[in-house]
PDB file of N, CA and C in Angstrom:
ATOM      1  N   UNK A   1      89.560 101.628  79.573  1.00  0.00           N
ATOM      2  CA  UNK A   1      88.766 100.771  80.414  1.00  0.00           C
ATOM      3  C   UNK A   1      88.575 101.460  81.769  1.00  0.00           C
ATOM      4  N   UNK A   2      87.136 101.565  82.417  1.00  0.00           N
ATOM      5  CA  UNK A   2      87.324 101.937  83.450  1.00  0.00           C
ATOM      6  C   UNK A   2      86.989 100.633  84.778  1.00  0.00           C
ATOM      7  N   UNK A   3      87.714 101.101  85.785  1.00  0.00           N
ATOM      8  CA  UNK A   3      87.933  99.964  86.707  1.00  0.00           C
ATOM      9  C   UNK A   3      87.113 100.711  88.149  1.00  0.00           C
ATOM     10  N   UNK A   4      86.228  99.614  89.056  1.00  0.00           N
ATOM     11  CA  UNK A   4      85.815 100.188  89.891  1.00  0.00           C
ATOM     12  C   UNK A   4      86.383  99.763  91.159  1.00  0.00           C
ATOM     13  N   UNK A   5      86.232 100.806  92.152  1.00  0.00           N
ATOM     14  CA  UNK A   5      86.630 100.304  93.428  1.00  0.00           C
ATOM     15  C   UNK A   5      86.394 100.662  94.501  1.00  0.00           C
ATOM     16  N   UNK A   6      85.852 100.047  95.961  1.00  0.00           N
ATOM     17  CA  UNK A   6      85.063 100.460  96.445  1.00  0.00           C
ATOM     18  C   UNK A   6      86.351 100.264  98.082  1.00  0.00           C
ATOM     19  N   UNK A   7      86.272 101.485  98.716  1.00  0.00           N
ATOM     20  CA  UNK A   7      87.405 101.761  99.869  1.00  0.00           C
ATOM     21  C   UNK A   7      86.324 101.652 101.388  1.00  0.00           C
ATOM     22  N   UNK A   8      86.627 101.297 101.779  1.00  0.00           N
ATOM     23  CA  UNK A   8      85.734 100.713 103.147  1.00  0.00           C
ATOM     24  C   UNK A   8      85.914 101.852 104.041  1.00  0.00           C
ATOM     25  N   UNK A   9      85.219 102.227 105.157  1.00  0.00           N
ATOM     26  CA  UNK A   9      85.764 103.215 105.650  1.00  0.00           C
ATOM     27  C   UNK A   9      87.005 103.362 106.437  1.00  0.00           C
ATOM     28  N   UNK A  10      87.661 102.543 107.014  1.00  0.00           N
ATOM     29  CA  UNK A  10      88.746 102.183 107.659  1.00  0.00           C
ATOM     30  C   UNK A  10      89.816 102.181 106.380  1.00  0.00           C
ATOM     31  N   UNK A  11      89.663 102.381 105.179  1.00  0.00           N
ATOM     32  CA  UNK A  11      90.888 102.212 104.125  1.00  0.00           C
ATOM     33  C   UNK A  11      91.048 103.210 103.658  1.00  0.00           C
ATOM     34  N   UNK A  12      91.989 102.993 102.941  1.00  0.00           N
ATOM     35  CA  UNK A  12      92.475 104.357 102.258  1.00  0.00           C
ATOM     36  C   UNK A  12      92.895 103.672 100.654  1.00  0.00           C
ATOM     37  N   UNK A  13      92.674 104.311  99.638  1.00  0.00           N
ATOM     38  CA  UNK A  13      92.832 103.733  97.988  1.00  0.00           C
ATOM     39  C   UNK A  13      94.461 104.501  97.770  1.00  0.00           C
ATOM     40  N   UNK A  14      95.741 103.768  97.577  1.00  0.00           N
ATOM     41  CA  UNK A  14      97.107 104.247  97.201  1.00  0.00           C
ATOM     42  C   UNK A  14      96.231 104.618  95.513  1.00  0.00           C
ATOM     43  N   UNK A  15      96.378 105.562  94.992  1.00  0.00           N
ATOM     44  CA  UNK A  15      96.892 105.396  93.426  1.00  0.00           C
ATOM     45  C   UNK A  15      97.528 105.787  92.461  1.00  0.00           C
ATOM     46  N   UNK A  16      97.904 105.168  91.774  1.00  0.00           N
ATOM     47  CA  UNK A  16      99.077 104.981  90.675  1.00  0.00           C
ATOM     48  C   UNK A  16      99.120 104.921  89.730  1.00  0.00           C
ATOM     49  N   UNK A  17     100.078 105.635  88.310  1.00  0.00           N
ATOM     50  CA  UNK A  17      99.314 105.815  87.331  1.00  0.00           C
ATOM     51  C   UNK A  17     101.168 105.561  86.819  1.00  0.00           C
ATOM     52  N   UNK A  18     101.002 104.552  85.853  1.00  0.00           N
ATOM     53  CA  UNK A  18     102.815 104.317  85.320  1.00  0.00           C
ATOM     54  C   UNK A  18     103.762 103.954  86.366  1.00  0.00           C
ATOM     55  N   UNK A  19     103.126 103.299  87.742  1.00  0.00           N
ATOM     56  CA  UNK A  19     104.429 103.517  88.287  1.00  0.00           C
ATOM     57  C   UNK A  19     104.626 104.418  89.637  1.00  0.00           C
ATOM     58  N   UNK A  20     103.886 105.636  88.970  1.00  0.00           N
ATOM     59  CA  UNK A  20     104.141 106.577  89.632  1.00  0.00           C
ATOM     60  C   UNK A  20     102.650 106.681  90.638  1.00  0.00           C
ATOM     61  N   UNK A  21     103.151 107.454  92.456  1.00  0.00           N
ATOM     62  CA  UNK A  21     101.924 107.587  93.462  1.00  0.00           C
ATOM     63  C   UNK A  21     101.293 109.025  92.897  1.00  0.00           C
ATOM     64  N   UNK A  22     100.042 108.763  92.578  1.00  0.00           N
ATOM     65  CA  UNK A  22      99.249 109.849  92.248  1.00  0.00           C
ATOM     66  C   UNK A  22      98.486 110.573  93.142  1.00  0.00           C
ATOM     67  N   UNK A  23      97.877 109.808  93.972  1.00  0.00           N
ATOM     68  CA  UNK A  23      97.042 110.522  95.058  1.00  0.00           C
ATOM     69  C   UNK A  23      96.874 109.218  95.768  1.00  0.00           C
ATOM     70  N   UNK A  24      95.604 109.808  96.837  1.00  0.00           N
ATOM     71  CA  UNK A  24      94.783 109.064  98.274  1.00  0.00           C
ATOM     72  C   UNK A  24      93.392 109.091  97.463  1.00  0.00           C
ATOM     73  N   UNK A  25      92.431 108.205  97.739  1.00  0.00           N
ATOM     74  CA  UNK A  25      91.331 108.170  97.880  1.00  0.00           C
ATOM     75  C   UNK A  25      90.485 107.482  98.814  1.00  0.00           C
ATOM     76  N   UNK A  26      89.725 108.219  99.484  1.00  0.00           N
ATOM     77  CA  UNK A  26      89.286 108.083 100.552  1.00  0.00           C
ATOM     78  C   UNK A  26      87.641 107.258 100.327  1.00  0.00           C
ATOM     79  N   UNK A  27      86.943 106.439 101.597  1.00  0.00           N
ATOM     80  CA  UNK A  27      86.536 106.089 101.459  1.00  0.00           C
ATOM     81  C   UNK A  27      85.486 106.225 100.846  1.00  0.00           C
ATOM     82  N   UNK A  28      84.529 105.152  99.743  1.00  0.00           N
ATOM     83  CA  UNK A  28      83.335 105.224  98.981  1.00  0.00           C
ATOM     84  C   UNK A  28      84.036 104.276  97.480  1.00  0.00           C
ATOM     85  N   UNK A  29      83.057 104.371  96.487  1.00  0.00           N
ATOM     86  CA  UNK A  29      82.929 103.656  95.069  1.00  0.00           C
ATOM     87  C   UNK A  29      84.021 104.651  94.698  1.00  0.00           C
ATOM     88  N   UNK A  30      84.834 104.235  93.846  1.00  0.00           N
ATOM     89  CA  UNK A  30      85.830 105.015  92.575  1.00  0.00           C
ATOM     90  C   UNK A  30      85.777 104.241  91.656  1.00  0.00           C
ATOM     91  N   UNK A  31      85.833 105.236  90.205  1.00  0.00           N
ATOM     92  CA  UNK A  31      86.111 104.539  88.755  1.00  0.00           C
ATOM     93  C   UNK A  31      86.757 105.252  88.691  1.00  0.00           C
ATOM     94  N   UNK A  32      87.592 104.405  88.040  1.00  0.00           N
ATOM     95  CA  UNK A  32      89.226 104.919  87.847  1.00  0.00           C
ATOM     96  C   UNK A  32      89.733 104.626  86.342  1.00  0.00           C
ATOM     97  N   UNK A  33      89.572 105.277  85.098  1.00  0.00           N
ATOM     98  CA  UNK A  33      90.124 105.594  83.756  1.00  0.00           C
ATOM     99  C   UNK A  33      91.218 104.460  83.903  1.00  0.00           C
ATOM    100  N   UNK A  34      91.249 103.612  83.263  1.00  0.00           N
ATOM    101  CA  UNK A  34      92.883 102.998  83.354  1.00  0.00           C
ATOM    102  C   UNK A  34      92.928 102.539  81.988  1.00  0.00           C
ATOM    103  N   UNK A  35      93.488 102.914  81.326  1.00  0.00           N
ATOM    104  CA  UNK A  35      94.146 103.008  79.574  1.00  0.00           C
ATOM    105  C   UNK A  35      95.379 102.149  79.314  1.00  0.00           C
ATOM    106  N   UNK A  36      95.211 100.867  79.051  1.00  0.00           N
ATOM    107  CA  UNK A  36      96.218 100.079  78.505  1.00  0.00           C
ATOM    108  C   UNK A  36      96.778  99.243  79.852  1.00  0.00           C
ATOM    109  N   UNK A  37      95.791  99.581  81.233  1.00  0.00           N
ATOM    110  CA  UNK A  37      95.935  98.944  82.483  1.00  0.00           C
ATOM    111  C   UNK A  37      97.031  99.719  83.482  1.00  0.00           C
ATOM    112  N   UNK A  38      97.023 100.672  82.635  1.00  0.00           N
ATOM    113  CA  UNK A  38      98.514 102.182  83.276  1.00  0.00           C
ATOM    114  C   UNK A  38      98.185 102.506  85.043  1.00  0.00           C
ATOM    115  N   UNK A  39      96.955 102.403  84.783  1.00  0.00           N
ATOM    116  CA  UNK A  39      96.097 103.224  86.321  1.00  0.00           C
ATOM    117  C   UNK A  39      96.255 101.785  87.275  1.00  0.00           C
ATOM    118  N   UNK A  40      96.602 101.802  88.635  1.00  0.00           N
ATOM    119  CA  UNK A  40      96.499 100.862  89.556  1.00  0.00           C
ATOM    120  C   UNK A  40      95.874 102.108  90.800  1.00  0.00           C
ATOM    121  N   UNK A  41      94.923 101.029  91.409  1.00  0.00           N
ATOM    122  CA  UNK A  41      95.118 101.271  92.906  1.00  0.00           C
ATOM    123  C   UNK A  41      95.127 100.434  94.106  1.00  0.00           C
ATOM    124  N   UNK A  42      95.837 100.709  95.031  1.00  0.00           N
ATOM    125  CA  UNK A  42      96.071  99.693  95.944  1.00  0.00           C
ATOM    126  C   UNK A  42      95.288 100.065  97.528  1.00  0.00           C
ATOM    127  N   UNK A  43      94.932  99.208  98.264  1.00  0.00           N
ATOM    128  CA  UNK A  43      93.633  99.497  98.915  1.00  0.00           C
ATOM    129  C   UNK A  43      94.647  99.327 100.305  1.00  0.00           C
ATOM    130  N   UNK A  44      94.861 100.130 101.578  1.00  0.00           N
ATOM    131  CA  UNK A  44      95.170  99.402 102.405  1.00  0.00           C
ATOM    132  C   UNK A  44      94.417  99.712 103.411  1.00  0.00           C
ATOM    133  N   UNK A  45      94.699  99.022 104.682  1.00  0.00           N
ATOM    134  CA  UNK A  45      93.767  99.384 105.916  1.00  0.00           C
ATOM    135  C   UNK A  45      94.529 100.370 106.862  1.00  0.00           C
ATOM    136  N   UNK A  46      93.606 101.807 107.286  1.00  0.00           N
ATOM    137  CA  UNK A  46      94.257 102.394 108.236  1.00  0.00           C
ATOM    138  C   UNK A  46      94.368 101.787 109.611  1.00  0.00           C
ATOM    139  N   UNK A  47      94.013 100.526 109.651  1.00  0.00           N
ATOM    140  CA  UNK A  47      94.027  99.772 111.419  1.00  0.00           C
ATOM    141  C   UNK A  47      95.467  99.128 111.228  1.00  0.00           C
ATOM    142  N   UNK A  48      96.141  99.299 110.269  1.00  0.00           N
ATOM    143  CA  UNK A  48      97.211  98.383 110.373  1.00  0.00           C
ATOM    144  C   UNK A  48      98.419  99.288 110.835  1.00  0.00           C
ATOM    145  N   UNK A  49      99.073  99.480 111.875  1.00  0.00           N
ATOM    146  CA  UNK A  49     100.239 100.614 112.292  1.00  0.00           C
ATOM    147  C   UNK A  49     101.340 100.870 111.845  1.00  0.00           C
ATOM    148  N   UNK A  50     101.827 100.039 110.289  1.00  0.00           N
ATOM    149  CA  UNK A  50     102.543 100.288 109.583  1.00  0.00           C
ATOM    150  C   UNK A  50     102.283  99.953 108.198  1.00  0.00           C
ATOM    151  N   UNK A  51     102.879 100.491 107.315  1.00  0.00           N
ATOM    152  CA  UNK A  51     102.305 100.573 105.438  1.00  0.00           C
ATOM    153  C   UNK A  51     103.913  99.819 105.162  1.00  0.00           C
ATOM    154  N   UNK A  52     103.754  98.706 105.351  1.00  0.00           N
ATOM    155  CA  UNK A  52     104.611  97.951 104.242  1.00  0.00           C
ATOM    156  C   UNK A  52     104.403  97.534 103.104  1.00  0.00           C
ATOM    157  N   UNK A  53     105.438  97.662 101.894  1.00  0.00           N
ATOM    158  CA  UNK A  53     104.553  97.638 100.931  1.00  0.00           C
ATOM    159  C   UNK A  53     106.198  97.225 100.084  1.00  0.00           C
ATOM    160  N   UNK A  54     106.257  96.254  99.286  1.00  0.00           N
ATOM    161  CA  UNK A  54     107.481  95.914  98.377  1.00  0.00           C
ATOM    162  C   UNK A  54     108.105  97.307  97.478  1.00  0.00           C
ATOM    163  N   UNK A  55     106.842  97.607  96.802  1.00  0.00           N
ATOM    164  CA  UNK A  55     107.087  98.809  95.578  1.00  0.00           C
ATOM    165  C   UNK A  55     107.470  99.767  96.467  1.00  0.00           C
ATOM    166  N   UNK A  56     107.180 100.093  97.748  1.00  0.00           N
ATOM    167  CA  UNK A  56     107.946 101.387  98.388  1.00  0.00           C
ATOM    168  C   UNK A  56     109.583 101.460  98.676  1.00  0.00           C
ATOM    169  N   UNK A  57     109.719  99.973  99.255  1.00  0.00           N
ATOM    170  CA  UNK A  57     111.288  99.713  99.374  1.00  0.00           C
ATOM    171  C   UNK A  57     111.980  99.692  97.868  1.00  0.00           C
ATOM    172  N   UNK A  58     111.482  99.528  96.677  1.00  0.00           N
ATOM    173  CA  UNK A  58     112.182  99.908  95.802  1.00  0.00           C
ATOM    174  C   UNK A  58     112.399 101.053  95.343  1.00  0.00           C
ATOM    175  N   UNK A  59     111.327 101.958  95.698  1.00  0.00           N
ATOM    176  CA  UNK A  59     111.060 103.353  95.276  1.00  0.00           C
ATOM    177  C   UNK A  59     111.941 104.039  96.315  1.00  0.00           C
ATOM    178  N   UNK A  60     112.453 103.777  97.161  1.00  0.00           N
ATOM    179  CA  UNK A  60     112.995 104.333  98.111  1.00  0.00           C
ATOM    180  C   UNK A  60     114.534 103.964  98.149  1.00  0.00           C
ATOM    181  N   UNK A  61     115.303 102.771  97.809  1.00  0.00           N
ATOM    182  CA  UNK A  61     116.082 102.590  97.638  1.00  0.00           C
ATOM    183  C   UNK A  61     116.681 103.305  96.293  1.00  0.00           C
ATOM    184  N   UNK A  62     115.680 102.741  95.111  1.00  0.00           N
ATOM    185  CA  UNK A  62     116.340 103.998  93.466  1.00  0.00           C
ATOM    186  C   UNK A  62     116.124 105.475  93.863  1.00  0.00           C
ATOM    187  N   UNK A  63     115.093 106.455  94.442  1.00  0.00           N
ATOM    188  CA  UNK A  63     115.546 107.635  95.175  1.00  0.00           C
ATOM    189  C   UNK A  63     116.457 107.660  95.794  1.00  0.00           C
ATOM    190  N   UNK A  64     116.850 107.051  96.729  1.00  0.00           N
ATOM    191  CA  UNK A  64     118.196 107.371  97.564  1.00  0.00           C
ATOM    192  C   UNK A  64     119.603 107.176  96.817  1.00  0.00           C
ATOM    193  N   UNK A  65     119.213 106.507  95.773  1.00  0.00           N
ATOM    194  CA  UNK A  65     120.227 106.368  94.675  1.00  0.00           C
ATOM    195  C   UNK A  65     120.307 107.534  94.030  1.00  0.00           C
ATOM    196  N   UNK A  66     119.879 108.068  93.719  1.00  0.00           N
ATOM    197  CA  UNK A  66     119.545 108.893  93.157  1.00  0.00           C
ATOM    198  C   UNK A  66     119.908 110.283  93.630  1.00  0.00           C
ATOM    199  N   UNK A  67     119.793 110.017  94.716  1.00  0.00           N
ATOM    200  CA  UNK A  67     120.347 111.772  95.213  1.00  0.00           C
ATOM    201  C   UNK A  67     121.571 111.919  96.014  1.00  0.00           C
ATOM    202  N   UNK A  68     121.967 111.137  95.320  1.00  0.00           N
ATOM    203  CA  UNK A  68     123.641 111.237  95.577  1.00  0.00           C
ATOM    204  C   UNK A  68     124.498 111.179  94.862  1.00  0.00           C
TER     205      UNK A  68
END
């Protein structure tokens, strides 16, 4: 299935594929391949002065687990 998505110029597209951060996409239209709904992307605004985000504090807590 492909999924479209359109990044404003002030945003930036997180995306994610299993889970895992794949890249940036910068502003304009994207179709994005997403097979069995695997592909996400998450849209945020660069006016905002910090990227809080739930899935990072977990990703960051099991890394830090992790390397120790």
């Amino acid at each position: 299935m492909m999924k479209r998505f359109k990044i404003r110029s002030y945003e930036m597209g997180l995306r994610f594929r299993d889970g895992e951060f794949e890249g940036l996409l910068s502003a304009g239209t994207h179709w994005v391949f997403a097979p069995l709904g695997k592909a996400r992307v998450e849209i945020v605004s660069q006016r905002d002065p910090w990227l809080v985000r739930e899935s990072f504090k977990q990703n960051s807590v099991r890394s830090a687990r992790g390397a120790t």
